[in-house]
PDB file of N, CA and C in Angstrom:
ATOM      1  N   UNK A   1       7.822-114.349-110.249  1.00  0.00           N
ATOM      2  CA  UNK A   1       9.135-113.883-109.825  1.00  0.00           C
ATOM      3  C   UNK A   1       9.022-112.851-108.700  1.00  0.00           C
ATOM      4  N   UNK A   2       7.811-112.125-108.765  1.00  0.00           N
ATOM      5  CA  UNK A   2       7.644-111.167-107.729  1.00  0.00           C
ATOM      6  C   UNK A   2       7.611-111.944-106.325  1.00  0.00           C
ATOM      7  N   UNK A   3       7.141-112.636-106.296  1.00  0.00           N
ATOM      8  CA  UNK A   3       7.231-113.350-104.775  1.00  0.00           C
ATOM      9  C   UNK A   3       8.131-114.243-104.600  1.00  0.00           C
ATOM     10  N   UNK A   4       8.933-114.659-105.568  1.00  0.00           N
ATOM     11  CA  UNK A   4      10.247-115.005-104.857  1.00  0.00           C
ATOM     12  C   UNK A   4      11.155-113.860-104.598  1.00  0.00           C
ATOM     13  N   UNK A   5      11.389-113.280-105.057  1.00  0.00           N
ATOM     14  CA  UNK A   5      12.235-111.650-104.589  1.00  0.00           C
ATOM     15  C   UNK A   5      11.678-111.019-103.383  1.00  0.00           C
ATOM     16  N   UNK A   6      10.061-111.251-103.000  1.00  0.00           N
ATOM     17  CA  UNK A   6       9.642-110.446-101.875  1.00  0.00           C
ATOM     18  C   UNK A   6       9.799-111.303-100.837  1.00  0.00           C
ATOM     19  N   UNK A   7      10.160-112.990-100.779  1.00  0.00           N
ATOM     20  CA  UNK A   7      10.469-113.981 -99.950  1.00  0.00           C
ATOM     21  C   UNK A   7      11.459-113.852 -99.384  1.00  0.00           C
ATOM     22  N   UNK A   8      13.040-114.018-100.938  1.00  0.00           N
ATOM     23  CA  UNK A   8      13.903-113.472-100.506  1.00  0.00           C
ATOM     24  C   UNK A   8      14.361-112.003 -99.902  1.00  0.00           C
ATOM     25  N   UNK A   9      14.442-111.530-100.094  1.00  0.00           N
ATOM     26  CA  UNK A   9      14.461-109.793 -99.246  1.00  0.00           C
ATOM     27  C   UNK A   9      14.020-109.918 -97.956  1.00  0.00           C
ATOM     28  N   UNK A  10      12.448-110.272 -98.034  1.00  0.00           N
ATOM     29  CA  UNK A  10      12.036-110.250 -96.531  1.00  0.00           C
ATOM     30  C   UNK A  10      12.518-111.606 -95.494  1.00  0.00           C
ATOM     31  N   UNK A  11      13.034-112.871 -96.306  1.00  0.00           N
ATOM     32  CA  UNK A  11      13.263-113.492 -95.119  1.00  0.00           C
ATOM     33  C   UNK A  11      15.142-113.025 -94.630  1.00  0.00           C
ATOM     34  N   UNK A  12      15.803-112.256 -96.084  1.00  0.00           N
ATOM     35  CA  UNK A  12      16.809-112.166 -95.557  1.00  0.00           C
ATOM     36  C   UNK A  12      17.056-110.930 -94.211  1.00  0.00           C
ATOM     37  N   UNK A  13      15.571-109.805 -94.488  1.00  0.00           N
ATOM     38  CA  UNK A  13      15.904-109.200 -93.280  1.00  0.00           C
ATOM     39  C   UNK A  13      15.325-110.137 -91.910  1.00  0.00           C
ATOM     40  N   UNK A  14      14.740-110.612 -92.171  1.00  0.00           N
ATOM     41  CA  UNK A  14      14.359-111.161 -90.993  1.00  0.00           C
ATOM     42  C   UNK A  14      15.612-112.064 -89.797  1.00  0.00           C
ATOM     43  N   UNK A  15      16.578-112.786 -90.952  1.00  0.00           N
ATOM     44  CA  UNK A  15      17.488-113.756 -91.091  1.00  0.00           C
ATOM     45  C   UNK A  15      18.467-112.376 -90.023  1.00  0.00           C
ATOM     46  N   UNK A  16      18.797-111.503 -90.553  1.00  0.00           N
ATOM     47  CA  UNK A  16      19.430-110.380 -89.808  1.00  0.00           C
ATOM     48  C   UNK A  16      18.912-110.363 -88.434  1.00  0.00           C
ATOM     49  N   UNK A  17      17.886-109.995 -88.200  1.00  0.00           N
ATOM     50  CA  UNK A  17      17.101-110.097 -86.971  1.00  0.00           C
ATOM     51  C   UNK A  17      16.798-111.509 -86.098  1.00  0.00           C
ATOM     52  N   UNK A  18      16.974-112.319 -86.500  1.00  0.00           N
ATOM     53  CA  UNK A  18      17.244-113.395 -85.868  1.00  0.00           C
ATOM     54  C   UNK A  18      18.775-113.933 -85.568  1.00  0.00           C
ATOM     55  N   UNK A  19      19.386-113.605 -86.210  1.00  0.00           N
ATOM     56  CA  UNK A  19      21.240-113.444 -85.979  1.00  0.00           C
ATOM     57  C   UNK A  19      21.211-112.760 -84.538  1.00  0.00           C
ATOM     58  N   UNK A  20      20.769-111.175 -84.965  1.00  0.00           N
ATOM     59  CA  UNK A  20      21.176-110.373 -83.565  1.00  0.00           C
ATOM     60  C   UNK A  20      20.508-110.812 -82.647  1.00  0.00           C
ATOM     61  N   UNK A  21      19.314-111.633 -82.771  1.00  0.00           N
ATOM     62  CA  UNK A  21      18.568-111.823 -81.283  1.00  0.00           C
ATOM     63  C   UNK A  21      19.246-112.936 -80.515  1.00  0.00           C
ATOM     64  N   UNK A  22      19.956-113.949 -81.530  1.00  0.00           N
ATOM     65  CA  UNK A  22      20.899-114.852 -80.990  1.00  0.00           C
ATOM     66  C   UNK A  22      21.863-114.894 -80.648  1.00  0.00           C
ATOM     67  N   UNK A  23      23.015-113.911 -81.496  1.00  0.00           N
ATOM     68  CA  UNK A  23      24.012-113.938 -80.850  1.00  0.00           C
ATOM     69  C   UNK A  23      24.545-112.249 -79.842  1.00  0.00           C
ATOM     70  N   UNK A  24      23.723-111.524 -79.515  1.00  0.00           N
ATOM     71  CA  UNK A  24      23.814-110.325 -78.819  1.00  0.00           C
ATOM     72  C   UNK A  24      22.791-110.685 -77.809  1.00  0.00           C
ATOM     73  N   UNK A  25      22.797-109.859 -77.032  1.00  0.00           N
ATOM     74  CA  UNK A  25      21.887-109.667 -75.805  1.00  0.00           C
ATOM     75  C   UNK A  25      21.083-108.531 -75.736  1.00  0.00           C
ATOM     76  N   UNK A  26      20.555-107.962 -76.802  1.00  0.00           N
ATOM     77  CA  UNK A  26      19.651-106.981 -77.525  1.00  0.00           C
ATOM     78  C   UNK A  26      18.411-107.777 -77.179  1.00  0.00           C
ATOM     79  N   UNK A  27      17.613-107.251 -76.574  1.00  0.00           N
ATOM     80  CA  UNK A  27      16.428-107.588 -76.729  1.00  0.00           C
ATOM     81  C   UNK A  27      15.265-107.086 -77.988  1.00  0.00           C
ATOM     82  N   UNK A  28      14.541-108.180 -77.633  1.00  0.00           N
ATOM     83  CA  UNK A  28      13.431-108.219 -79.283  1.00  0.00           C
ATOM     84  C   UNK A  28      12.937-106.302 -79.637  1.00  0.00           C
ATOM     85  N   UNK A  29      12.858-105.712 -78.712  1.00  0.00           N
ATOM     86  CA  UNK A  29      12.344-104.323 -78.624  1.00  0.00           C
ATOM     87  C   UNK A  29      13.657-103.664 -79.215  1.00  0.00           C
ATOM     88  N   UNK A  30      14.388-103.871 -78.518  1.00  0.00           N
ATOM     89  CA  UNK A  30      15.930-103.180 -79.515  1.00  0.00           C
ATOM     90  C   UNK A  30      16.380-103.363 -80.508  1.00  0.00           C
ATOM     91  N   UNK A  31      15.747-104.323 -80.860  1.00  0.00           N
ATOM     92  CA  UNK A  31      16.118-104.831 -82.246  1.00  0.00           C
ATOM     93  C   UNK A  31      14.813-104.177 -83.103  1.00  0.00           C
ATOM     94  N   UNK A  32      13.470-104.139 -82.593  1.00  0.00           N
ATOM     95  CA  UNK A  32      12.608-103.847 -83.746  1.00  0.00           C
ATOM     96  C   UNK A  32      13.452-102.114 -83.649  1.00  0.00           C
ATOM     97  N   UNK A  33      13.254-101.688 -82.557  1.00  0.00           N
ATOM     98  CA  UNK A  33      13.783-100.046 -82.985  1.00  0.00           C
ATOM     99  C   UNK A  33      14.885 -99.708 -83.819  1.00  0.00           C
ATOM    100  N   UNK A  34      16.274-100.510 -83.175  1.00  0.00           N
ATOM    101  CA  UNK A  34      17.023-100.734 -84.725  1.00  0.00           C
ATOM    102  C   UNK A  34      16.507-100.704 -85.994  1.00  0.00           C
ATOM    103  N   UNK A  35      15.978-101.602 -86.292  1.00  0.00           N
ATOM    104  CA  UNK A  35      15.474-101.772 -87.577  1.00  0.00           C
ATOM    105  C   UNK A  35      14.763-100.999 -88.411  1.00  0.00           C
ATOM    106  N   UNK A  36      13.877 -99.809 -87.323  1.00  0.00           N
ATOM    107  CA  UNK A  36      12.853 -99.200 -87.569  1.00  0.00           C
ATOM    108  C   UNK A  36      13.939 -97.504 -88.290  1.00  0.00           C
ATOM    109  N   UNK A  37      14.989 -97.305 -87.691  1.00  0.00           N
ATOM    110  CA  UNK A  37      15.774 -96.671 -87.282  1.00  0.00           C
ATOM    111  C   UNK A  37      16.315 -96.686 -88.476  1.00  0.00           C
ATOM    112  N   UNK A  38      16.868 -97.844 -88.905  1.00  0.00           N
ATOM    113  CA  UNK A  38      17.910 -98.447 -90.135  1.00  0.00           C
ATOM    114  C   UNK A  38      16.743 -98.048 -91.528  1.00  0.00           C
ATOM    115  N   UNK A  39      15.390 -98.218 -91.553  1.00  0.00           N
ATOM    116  CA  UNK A  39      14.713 -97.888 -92.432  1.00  0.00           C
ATOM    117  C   UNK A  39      14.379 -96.468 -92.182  1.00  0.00           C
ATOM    118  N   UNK A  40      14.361 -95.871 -91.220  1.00  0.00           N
ATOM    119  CA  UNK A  40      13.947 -94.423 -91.864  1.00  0.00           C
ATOM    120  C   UNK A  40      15.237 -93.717 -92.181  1.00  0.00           C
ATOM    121  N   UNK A  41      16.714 -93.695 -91.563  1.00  0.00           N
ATOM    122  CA  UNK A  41      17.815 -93.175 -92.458  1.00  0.00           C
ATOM    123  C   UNK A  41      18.050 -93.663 -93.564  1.00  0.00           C
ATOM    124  N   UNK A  42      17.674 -94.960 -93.744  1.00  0.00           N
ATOM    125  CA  UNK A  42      17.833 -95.604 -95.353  1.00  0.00           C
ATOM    126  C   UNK A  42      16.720 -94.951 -96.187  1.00  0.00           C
ATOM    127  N   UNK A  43      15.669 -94.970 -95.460  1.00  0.00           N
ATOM    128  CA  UNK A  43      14.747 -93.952 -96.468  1.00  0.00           C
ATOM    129  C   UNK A  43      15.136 -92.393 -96.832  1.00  0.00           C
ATOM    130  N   UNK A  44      15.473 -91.788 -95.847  1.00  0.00           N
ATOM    131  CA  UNK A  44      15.221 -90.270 -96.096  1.00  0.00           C
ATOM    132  C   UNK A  44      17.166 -90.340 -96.775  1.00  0.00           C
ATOM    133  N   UNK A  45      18.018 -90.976 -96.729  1.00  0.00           N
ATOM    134  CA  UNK A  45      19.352 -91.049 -97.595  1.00  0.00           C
ATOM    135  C   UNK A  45      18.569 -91.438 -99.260  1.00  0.00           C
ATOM    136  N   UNK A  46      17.693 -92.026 -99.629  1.00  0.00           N
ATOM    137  CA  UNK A  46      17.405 -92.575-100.670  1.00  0.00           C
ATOM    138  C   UNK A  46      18.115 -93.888-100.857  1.00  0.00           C
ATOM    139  N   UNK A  47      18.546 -94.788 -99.900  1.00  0.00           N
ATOM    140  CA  UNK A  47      18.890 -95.905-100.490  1.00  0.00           C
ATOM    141  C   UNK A  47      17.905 -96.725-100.226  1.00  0.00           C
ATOM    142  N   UNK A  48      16.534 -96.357 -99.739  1.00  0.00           N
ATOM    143  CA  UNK A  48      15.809 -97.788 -99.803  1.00  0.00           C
ATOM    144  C   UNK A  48      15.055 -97.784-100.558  1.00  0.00           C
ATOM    145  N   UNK A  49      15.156 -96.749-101.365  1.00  0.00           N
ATOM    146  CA  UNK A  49      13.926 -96.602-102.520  1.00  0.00           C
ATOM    147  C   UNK A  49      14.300 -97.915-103.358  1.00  0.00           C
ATOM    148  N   UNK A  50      15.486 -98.237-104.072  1.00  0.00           N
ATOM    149  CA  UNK A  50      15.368 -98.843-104.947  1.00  0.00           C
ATOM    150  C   UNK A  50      14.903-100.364-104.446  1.00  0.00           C
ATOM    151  N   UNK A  51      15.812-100.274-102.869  1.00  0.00           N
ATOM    152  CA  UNK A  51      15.290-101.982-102.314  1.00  0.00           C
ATOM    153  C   UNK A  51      13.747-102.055-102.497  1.00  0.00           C
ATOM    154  N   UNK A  52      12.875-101.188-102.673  1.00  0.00           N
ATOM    155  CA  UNK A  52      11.443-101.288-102.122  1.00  0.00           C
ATOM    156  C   UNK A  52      11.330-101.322-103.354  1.00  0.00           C
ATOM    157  N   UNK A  53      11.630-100.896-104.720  1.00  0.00           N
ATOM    158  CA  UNK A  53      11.138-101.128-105.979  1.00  0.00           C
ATOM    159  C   UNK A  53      11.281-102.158-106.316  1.00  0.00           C
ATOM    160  N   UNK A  54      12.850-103.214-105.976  1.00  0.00           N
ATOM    161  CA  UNK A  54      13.091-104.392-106.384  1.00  0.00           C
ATOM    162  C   UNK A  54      12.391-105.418-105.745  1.00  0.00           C
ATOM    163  N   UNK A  55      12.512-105.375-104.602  1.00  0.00           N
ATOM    164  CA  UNK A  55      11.744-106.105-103.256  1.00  0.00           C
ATOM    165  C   UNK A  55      10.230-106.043-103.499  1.00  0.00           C
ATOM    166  N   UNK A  56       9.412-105.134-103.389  1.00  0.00           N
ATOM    167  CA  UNK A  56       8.205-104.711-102.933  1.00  0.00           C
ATOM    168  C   UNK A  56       7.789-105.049-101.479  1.00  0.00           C
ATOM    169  N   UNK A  57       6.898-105.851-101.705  1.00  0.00           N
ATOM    170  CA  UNK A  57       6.390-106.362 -99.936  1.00  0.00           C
ATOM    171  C   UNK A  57       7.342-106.581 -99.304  1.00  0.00           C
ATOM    172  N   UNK A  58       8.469-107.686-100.223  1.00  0.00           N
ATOM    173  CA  UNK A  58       9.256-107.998 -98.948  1.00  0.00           C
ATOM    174  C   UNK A  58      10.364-106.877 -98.320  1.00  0.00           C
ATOM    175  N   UNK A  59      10.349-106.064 -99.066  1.00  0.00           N
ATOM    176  CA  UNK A  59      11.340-104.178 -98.596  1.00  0.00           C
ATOM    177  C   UNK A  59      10.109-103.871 -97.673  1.00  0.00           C
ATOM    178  N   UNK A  60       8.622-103.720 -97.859  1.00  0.00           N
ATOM    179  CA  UNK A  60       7.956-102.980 -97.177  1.00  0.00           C
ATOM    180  C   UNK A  60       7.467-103.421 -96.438  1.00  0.00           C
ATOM    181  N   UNK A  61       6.617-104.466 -95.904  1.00  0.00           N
ATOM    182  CA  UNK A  61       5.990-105.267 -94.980  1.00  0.00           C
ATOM    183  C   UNK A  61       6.660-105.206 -93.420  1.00  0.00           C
ATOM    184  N   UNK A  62       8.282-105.874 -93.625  1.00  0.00           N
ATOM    185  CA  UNK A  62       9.188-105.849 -92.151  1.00  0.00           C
ATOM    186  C   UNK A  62       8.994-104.171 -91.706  1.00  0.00           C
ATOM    187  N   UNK A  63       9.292-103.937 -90.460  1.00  0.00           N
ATOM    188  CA  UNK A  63       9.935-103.145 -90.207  1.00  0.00           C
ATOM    189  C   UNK A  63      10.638-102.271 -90.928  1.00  0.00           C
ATOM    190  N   UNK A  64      11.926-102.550 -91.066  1.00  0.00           N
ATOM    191  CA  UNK A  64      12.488-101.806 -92.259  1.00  0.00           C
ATOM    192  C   UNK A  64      11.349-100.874 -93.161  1.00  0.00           C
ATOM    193  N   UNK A  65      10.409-101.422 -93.305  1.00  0.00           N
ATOM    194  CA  UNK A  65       9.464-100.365 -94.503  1.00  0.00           C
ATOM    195  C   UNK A  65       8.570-100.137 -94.257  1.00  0.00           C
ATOM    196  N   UNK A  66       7.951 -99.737 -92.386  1.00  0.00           N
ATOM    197  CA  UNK A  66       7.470 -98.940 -91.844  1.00  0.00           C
ATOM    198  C   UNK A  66       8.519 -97.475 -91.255  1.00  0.00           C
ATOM    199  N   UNK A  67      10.059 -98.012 -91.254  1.00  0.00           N
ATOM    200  CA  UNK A  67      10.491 -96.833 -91.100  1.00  0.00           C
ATOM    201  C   UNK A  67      10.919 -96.022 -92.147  1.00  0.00           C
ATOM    202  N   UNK A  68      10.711 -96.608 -93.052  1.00  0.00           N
ATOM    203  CA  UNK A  68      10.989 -95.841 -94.769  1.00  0.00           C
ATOM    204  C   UNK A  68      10.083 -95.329 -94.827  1.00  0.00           C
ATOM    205  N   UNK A  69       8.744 -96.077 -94.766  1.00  0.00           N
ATOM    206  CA  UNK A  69       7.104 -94.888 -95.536  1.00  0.00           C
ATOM    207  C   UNK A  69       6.871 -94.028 -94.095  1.00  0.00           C
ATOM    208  N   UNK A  70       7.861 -94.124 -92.918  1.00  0.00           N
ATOM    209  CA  UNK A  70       7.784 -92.509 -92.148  1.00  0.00           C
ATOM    210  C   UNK A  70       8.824 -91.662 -92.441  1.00  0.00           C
ATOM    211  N   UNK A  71       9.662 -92.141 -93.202  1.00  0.00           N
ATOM    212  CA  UNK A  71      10.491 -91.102 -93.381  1.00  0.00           C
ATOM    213  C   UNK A  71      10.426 -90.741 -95.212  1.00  0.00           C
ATOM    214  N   UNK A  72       9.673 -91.429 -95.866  1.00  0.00           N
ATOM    215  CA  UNK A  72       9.026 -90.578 -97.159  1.00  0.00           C
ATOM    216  C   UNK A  72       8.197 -89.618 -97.064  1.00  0.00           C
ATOM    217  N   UNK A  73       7.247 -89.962 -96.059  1.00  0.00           N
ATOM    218  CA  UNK A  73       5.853 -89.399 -95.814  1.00  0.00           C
ATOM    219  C   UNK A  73       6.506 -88.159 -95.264  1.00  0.00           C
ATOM    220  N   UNK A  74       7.532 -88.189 -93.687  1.00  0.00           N
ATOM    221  CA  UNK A  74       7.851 -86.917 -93.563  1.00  0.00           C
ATOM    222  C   UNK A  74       8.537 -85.558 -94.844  1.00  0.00           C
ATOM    223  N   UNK A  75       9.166 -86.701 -95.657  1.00  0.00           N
ATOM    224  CA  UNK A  75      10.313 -85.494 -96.683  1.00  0.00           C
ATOM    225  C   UNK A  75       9.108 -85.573 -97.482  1.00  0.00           C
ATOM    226  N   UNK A  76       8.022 -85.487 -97.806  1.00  0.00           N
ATOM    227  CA  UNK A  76       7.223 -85.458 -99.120  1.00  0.00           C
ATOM    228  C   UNK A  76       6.773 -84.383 -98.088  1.00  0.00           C
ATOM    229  N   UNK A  77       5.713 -84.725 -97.186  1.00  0.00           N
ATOM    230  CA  UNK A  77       5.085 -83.331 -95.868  1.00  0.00           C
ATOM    231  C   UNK A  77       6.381 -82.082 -95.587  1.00  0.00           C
ATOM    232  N   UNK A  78       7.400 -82.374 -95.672  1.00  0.00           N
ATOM    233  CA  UNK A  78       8.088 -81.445 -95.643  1.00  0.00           C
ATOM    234  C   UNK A  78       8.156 -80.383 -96.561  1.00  0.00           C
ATOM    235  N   UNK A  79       8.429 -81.034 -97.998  1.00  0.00           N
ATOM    236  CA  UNK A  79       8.364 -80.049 -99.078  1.00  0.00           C
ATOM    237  C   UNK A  79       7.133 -79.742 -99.677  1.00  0.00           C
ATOM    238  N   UNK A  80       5.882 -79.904 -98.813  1.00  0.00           N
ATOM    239  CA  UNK A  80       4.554 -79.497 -99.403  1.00  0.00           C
ATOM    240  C   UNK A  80       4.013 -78.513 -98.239  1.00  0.00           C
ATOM    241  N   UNK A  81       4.388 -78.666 -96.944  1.00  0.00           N
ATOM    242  CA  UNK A  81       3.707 -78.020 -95.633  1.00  0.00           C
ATOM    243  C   UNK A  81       4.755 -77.133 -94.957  1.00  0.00           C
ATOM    244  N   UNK A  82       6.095 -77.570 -95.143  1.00  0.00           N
ATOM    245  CA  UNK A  82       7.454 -76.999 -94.800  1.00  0.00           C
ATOM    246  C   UNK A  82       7.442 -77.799 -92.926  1.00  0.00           C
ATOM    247  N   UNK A  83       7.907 -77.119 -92.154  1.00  0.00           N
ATOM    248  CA  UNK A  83       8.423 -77.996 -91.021  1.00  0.00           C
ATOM    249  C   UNK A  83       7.048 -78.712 -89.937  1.00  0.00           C
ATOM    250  N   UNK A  84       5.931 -77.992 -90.144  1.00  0.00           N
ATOM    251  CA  UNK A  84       5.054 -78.495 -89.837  1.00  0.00           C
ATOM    252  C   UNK A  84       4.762 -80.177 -90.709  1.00  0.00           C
ATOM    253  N   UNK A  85       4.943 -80.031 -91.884  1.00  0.00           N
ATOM    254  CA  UNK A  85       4.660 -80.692 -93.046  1.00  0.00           C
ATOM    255  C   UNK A  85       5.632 -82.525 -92.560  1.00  0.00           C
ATOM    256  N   UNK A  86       6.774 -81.855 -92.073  1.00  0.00           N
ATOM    257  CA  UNK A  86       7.643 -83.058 -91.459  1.00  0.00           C
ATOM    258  C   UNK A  86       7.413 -84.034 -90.288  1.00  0.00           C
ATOM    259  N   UNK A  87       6.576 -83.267 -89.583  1.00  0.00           N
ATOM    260  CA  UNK A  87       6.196 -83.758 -88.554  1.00  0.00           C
ATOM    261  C   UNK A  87       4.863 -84.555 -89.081  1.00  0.00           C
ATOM    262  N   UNK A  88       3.881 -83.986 -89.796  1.00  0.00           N
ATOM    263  CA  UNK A  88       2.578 -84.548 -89.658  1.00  0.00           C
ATOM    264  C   UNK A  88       2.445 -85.487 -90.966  1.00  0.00           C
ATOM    265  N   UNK A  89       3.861 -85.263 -91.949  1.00  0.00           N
ATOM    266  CA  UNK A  89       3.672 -86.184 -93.049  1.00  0.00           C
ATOM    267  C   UNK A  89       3.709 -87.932 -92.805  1.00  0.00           C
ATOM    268  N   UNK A  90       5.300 -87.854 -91.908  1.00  0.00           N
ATOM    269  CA  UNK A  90       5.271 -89.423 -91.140  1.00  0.00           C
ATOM    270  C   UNK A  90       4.054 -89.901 -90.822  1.00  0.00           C
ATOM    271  N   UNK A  91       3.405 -89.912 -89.631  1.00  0.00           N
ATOM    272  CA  UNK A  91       2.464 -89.840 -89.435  1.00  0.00           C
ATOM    273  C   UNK A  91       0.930 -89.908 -90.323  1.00  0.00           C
ATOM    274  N   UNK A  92       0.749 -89.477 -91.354  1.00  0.00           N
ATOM    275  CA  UNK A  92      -0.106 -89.090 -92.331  1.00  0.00           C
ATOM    276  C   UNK A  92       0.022 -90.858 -93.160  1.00  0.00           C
ATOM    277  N   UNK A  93       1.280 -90.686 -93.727  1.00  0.00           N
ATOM    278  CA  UNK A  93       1.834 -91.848 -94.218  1.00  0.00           C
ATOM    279  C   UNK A  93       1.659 -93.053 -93.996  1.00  0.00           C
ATOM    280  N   UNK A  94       1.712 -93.174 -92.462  1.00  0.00           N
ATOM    281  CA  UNK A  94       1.609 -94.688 -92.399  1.00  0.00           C
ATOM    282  C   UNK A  94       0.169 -94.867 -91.350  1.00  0.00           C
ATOM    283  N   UNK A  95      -0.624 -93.538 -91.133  1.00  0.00           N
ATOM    284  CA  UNK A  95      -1.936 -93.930 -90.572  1.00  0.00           C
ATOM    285  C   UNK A  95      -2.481 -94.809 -90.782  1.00  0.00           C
ATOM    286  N   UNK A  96      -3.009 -95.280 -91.723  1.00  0.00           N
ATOM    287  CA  UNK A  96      -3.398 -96.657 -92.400  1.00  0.00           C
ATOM    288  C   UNK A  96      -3.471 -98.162 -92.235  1.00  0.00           C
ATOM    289  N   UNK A  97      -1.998 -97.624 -92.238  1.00  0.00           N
ATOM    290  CA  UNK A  97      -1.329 -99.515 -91.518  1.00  0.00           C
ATOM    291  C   UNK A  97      -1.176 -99.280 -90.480  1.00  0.00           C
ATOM    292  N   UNK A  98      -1.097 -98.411 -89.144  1.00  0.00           N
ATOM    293  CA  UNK A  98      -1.613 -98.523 -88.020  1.00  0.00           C
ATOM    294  C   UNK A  98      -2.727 -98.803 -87.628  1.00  0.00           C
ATOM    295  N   UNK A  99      -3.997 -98.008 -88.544  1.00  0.00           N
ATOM    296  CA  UNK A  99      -5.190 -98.180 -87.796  1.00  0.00           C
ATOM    297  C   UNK A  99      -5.685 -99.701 -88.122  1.00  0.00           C
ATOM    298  N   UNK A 100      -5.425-100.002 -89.229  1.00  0.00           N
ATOM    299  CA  UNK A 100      -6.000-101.733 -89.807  1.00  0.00           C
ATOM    300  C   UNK A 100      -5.124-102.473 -88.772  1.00  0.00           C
ATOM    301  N   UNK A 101      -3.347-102.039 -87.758  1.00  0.00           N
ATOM    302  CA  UNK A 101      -3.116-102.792 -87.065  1.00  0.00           C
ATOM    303  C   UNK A 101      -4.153-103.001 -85.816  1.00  0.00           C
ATOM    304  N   UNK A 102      -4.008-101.476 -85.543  1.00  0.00           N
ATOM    305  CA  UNK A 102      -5.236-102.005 -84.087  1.00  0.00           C
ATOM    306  C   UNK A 102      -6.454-102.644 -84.276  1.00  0.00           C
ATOM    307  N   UNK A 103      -6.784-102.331 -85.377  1.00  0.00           N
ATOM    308  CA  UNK A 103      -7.977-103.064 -85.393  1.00  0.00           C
ATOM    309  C   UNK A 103      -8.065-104.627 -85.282  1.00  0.00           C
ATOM    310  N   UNK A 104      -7.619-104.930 -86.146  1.00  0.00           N
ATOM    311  CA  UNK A 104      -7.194-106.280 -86.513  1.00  0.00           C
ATOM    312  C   UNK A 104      -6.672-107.207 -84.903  1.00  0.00           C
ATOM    313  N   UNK A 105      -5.687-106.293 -84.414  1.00  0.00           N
ATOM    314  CA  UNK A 105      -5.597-106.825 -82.952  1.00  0.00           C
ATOM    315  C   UNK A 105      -6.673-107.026 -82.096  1.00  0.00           C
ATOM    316  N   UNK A 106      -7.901-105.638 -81.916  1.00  0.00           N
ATOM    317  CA  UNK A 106      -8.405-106.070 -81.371  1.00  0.00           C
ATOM    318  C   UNK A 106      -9.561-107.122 -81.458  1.00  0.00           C
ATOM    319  N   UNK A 107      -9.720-107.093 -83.230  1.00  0.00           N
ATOM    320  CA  UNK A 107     -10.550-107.988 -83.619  1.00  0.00           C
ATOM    321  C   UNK A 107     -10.120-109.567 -82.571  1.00  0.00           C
ATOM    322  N   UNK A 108      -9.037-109.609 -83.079  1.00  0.00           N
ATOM    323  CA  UNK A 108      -8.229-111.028 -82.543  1.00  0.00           C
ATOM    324  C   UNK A 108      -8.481-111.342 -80.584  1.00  0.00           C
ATOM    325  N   UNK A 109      -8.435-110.468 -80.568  1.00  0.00           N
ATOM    326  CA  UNK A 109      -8.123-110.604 -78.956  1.00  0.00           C
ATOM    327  C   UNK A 109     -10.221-110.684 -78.514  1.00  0.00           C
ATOM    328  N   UNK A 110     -11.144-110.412 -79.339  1.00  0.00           N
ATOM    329  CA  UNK A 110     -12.117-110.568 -79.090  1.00  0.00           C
ATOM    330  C   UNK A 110     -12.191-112.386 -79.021  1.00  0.00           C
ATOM    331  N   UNK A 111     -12.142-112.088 -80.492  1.00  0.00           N
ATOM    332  CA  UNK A 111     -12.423-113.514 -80.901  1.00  0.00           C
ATOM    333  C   UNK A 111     -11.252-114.847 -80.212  1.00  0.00           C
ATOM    334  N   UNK A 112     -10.648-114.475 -79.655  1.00  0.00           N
ATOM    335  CA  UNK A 112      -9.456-115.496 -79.538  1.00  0.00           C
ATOM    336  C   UNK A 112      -9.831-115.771 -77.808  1.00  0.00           C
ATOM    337  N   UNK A 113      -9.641-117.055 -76.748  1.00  0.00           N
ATOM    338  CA  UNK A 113      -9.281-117.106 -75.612  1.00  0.00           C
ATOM    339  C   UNK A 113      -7.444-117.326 -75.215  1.00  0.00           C
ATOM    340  N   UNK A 114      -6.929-116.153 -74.855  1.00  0.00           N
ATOM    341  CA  UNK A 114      -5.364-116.731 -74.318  1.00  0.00           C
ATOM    342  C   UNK A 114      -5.993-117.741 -73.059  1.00  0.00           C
ATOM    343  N   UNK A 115      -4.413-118.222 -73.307  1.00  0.00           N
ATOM    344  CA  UNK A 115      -3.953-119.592 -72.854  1.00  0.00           C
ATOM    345  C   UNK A 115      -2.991-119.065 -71.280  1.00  0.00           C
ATOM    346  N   UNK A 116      -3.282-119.769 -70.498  1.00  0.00           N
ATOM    347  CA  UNK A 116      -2.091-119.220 -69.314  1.00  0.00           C
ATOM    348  C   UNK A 116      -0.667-119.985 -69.389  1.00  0.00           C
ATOM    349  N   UNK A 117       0.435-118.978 -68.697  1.00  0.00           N
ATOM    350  CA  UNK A 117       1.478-119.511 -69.274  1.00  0.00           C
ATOM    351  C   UNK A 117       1.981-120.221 -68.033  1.00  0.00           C
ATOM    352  N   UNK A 118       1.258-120.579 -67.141  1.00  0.00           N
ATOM    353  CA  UNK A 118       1.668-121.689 -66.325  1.00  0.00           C
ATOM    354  C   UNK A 118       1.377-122.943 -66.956  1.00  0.00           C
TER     355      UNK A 118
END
C-alpha cells in the first residue's frame, strides 16, 4: 500500500506540473521554483508534515519535499543555533541529497556520450 500512495501523491504532483507547463507560459524553471517555494511555506506552516507522513517518497522525492526538508532543517537550526541556526540548518538538511546529486551527475556525464541535437 505504501507505494501505491507514494505513486499516487507523487504522480499527482507531478500531474500539477505538467498542467502548468501546458497550459501557461511558465517556463520549466518557474515552475520547479514554484514548487520549491510551495514546499518550503507548506513546510515551515506545518501543512506538509502530514502529506509527507501519508505520502512518504512520493511527498518527498518531487520538489515539493526538497523545499519542505529546507524549511524543517531551517526551523529545527533555528531553535537549536537561533538565527544563525536558520540559515545553516536548510542547508545542513538537505546536504546529502545534493551531494549524491552531483555526484551521480557527474558519474553519468562520464560514463554517458551526448548525442547532438542537430
Amino acid at each position: 500500500m505504501e507505494y501505491i500512495t507514494a505513486f499516487i501523491v507523487g504522480g499527482l504532483i507531478c500531474v500539477v506540473g505538467q498542467i502548468l507547463l501546458d497550459t501557461t507560459s511558465l517556463t520549466p524553471a518557474h515552475i520547479i521554483v514554484t514548487f520549491l517555494m510551495i514546499g518550503v511555506v507548506l513546510g515551515a506552516i506545518g501543512v506538509y508534515e502530514p502529506i509527507a507522513e501519508f505520502a512518504e517518497a512520493g511527498a518527498t522525492i518531487p520538489i515539493l519535499g526538497f523545499g519542505y526538508s529546507l524549511s524543517k532543517g531551517a526551523i529545527e537550526g533555528a531553535k537549536a543555533k537561533g538565527v544563525i541556526g536558520a540559515f545553516a540548518g536548510g542547508l545542513e538538511s538537505t546536504a546529502g541529497a545534493t551531494a549524491a546529486a552531483v555526484l551521480f551527475g557527474y558519474i553519468i556525464s562520464v560514463v554517458s556520450y551526448p548525442k547532438s541535437k542537430s
